[in-house]
PDB file of N, CA and C in Angstrom:
ATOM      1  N   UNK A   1     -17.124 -11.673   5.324  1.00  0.00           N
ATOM      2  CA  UNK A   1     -17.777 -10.373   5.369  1.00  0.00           C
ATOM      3  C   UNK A   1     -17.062  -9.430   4.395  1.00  0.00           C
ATOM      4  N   UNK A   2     -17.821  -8.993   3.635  1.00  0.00           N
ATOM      5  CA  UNK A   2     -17.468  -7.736   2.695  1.00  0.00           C
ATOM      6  C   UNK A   2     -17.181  -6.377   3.253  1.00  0.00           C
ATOM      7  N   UNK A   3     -16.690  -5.523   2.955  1.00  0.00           N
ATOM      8  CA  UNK A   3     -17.200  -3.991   3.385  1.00  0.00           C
ATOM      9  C   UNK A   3     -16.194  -2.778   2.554  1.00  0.00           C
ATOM     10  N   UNK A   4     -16.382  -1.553   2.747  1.00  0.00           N
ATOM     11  CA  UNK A   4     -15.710  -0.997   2.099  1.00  0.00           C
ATOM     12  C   UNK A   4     -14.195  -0.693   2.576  1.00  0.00           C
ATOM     13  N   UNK A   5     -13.227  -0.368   1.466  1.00  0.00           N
ATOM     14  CA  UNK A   5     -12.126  -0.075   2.530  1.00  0.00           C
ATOM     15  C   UNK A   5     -11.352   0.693   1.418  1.00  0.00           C
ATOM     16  N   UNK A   6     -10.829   1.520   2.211  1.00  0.00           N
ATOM     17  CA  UNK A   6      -9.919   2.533   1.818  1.00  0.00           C
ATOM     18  C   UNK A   6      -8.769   3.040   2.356  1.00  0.00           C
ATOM     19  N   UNK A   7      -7.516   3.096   1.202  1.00  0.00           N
ATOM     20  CA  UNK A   7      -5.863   3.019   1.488  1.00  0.00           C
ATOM     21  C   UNK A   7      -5.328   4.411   0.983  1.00  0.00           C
ATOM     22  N   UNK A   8      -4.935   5.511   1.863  1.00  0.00           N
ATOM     23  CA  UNK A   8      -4.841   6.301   1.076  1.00  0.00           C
ATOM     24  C   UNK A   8      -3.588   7.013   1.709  1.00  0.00           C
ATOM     25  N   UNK A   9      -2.739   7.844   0.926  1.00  0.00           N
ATOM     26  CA  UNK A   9      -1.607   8.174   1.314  1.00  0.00           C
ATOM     27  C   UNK A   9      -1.777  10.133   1.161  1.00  0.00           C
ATOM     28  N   UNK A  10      -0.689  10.594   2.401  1.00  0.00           N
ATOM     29  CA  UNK A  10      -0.603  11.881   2.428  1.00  0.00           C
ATOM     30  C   UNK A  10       0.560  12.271   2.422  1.00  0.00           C
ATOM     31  N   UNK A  11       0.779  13.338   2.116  1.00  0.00           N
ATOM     32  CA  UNK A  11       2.081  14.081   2.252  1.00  0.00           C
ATOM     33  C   UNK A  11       2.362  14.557   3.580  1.00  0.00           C
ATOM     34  N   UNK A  12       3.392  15.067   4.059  1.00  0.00           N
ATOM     35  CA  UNK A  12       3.518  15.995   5.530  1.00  0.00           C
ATOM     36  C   UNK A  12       2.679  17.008   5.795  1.00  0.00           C
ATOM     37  N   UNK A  13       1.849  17.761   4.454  1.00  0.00           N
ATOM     38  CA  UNK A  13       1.338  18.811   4.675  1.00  0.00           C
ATOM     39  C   UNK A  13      -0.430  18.379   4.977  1.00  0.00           C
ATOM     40  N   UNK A  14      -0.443  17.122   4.756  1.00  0.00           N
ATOM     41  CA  UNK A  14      -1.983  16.567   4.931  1.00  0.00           C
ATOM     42  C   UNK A  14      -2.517  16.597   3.608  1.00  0.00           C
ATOM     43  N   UNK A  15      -1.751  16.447   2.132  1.00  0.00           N
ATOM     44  CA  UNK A  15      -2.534  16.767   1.055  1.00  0.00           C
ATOM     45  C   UNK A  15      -2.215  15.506   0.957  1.00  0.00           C
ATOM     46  N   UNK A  16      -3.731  14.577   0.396  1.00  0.00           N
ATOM     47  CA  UNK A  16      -3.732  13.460  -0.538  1.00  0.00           C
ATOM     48  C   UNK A  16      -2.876  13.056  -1.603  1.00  0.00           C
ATOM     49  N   UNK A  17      -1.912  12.186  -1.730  1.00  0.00           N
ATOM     50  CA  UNK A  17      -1.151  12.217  -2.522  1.00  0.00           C
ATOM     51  C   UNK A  17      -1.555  11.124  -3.288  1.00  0.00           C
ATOM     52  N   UNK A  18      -2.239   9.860  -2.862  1.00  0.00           N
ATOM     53  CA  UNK A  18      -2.170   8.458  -3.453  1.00  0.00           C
ATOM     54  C   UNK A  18      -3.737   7.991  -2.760  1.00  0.00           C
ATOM     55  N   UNK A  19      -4.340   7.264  -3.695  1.00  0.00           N
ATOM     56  CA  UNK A  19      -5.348   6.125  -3.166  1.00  0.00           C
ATOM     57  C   UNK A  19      -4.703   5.109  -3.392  1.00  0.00           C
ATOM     58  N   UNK A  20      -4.867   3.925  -2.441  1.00  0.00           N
ATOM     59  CA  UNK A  20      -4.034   2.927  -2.819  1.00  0.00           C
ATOM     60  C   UNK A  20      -5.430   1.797  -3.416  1.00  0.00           C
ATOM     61  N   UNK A  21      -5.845   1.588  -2.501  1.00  0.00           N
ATOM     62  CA  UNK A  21      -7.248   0.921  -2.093  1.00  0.00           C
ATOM     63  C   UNK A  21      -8.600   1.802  -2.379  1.00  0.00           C
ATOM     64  N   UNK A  22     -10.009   1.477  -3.015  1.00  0.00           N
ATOM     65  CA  UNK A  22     -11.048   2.159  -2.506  1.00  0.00           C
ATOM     66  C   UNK A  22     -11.582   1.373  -3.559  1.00  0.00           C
ATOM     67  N   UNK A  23     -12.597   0.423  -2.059  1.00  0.00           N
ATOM     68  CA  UNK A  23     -13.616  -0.430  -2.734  1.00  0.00           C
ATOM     69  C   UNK A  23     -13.954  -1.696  -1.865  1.00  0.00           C
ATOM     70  N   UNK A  24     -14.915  -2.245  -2.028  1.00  0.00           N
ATOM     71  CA  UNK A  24     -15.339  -3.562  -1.621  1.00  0.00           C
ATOM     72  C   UNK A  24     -14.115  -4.718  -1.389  1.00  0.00           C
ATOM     73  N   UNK A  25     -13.737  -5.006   0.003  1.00  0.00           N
ATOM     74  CA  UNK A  25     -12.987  -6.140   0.001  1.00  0.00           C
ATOM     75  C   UNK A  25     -13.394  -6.630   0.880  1.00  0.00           C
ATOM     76  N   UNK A  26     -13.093  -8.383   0.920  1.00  0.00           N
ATOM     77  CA  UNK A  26     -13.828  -9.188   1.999  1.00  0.00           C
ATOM     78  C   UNK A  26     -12.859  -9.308   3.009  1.00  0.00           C
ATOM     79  N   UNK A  27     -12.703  -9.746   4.043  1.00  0.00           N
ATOM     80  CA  UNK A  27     -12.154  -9.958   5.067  1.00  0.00           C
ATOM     81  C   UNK A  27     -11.173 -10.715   5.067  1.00  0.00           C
ATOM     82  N   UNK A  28      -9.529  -9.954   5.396  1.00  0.00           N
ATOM     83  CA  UNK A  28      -8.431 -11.286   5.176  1.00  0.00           C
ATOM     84  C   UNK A  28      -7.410 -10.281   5.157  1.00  0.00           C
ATOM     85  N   UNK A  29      -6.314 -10.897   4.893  1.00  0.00           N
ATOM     86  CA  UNK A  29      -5.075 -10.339   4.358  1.00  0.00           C
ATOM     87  C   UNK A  29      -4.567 -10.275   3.020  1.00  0.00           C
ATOM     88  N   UNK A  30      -3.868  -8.972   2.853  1.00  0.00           N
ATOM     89  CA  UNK A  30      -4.077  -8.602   1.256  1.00  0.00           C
ATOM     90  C   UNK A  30      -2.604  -8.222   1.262  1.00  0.00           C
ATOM     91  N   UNK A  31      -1.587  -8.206   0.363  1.00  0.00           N
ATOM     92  CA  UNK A  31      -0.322  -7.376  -0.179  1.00  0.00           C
ATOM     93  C   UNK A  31      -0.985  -6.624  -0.971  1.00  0.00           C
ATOM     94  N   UNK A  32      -0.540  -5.320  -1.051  1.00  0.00           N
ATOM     95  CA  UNK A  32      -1.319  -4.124  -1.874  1.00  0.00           C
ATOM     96  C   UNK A  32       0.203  -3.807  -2.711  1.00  0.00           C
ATOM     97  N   UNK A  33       0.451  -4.134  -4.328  1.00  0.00           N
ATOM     98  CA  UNK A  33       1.909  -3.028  -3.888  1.00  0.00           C
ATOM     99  C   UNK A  33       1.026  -1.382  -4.528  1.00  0.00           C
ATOM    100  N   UNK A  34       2.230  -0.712  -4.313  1.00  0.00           N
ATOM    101  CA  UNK A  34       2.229   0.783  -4.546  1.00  0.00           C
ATOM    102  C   UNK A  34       3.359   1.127  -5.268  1.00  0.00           C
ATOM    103  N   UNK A  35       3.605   1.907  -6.097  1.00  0.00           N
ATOM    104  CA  UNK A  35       4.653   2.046  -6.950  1.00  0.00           C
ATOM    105  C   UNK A  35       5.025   3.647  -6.621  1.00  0.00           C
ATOM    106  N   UNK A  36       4.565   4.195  -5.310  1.00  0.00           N
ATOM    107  CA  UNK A  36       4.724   5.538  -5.207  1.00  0.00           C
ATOM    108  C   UNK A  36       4.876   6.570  -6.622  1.00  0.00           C
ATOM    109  N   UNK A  37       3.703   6.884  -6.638  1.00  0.00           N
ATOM    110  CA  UNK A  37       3.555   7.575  -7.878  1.00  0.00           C
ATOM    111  C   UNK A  37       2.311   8.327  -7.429  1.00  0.00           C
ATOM    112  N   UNK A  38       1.999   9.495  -7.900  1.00  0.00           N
ATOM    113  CA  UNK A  38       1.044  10.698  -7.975  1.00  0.00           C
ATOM    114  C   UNK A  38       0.253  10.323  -9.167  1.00  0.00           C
ATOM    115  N   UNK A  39      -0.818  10.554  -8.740  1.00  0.00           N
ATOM    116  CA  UNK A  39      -2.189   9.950 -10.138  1.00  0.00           C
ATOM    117  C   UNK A  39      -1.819  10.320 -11.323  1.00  0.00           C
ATOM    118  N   UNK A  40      -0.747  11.345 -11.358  1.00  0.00           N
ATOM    119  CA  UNK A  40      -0.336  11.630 -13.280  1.00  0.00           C
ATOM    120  C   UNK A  40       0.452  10.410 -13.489  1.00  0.00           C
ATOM    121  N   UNK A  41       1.158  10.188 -12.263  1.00  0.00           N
ATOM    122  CA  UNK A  41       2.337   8.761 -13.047  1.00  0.00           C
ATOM    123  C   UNK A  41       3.685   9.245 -12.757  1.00  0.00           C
ATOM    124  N   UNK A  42       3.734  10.741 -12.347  1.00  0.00           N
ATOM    125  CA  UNK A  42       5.018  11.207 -11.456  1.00  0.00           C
ATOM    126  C   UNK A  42       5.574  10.577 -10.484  1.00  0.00           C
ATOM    127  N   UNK A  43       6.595  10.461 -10.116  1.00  0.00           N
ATOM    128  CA  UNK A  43       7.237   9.598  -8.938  1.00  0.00           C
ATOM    129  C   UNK A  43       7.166  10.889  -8.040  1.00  0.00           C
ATOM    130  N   UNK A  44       6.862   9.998  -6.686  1.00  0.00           N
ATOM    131  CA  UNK A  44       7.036  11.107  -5.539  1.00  0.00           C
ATOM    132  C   UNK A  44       7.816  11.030  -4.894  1.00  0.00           C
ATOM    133  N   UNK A  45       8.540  12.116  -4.113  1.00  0.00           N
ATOM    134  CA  UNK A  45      10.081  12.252  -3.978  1.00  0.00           C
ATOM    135  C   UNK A  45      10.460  11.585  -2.729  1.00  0.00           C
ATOM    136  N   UNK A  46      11.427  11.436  -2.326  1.00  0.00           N
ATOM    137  CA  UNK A  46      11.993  10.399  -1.030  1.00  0.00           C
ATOM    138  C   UNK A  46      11.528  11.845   0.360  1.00  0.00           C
ATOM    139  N   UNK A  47      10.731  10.944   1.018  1.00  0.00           N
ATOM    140  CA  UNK A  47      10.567  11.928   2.590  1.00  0.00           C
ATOM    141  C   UNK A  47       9.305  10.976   3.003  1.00  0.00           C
ATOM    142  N   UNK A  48       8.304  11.760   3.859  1.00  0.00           N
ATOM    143  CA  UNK A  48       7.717  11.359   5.325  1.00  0.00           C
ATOM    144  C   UNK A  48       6.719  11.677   4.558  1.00  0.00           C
ATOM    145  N   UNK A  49       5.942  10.182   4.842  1.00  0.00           N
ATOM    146  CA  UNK A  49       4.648  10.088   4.156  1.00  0.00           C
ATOM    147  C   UNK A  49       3.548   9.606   5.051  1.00  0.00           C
ATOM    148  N   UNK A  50       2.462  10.040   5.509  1.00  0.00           N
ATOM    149  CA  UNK A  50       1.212   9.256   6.070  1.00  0.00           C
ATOM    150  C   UNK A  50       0.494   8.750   5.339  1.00  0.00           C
ATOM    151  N   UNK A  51      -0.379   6.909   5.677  1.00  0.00           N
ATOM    152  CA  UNK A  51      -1.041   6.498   5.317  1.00  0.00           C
ATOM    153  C   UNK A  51      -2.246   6.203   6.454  1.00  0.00           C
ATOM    154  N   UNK A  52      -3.545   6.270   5.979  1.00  0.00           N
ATOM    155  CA  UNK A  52      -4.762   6.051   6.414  1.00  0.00           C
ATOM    156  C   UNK A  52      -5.264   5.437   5.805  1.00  0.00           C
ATOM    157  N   UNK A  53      -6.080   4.039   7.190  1.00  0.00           N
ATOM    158  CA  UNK A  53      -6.946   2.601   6.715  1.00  0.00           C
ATOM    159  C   UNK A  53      -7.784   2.671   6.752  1.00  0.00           C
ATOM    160  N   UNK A  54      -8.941   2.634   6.131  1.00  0.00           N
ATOM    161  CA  UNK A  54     -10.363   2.665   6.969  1.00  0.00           C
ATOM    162  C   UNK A  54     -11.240   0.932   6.595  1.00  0.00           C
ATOM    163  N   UNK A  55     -11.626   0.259   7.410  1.00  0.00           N
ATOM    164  CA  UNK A  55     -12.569  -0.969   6.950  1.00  0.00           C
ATOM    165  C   UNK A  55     -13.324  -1.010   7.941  1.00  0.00           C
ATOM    166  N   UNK A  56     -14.320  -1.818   7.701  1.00  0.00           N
ATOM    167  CA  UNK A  56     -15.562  -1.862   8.877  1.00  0.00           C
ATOM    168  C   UNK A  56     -14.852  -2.243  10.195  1.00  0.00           C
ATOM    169  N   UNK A  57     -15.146  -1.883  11.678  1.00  0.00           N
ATOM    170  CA  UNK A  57     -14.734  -1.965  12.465  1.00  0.00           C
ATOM    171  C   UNK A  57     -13.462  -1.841  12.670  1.00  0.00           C
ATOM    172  N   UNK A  58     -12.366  -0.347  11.479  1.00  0.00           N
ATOM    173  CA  UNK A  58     -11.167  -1.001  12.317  1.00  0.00           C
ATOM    174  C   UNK A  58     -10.217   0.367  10.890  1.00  0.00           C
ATOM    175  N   UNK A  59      -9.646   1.092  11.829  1.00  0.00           N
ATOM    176  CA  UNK A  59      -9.054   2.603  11.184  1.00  0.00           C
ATOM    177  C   UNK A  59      -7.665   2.586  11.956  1.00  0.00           C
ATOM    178  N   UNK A  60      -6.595   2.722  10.951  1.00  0.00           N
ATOM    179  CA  UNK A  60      -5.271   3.372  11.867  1.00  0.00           C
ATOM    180  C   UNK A  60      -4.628   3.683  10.842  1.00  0.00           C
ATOM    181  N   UNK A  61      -3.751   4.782  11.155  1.00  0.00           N
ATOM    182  CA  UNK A  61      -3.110   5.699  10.550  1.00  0.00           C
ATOM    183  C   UNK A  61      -1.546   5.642  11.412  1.00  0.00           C
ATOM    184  N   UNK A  62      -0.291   5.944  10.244  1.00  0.00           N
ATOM    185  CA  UNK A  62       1.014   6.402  10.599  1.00  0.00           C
ATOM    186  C   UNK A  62       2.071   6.921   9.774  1.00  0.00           C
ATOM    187  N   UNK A  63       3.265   6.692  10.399  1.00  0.00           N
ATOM    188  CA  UNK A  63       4.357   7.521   9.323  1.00  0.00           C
ATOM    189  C   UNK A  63       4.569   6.347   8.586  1.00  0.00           C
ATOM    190  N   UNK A  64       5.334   6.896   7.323  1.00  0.00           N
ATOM    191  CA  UNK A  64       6.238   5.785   6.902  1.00  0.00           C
ATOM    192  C   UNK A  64       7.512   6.628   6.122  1.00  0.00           C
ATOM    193  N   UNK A  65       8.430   6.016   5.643  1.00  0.00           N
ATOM    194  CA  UNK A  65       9.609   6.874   4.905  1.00  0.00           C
ATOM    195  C   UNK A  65       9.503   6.051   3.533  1.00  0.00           C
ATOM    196  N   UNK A  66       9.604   7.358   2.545  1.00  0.00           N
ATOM    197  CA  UNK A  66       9.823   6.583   0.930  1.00  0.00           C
ATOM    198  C   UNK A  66      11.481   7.084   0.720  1.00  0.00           C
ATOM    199  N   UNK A  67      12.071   5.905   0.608  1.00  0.00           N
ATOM    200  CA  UNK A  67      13.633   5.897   0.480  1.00  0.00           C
ATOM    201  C   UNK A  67      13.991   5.835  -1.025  1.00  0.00           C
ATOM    202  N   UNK A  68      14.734   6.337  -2.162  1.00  0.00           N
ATOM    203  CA  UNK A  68      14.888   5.743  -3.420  1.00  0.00           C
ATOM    204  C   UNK A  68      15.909   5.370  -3.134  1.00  0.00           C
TER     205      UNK A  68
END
């Protein structure tokens, strides 16, 4: 099964910082990497980051820490 899915990262303040994911993937397990970087190509700084999943039948969201 196909469906859409989307990986996206926030800051503490709730601002979008990163898409990781956004698009058609089929059903399975995936390694995504991320190079923590802001869409210019800036590195984003070490602290408390939220990420949000979304795919057909199935959404969760949490913290994570970016350590350099």
């Amino acid at each position: 099964e196909t469906g859409p899915v989307t990986l996206r990262v926030f800051n503490i303040l709730g601002q979008r910082v990163a898409t990781v994911v956004d698009g058609q993937l089929e059903a399975g397990s995936y390694a995504i990497p991320w190079r923590a970087e802001y869409p210019t190509g800036d590195r984003l700084p070490t602290g408390i980051y939220l990420y949000r999943m979304r795919a057909p039948g199935f959404e969760t969201s949490a913290k994570m820490l970016l350590l350099k």
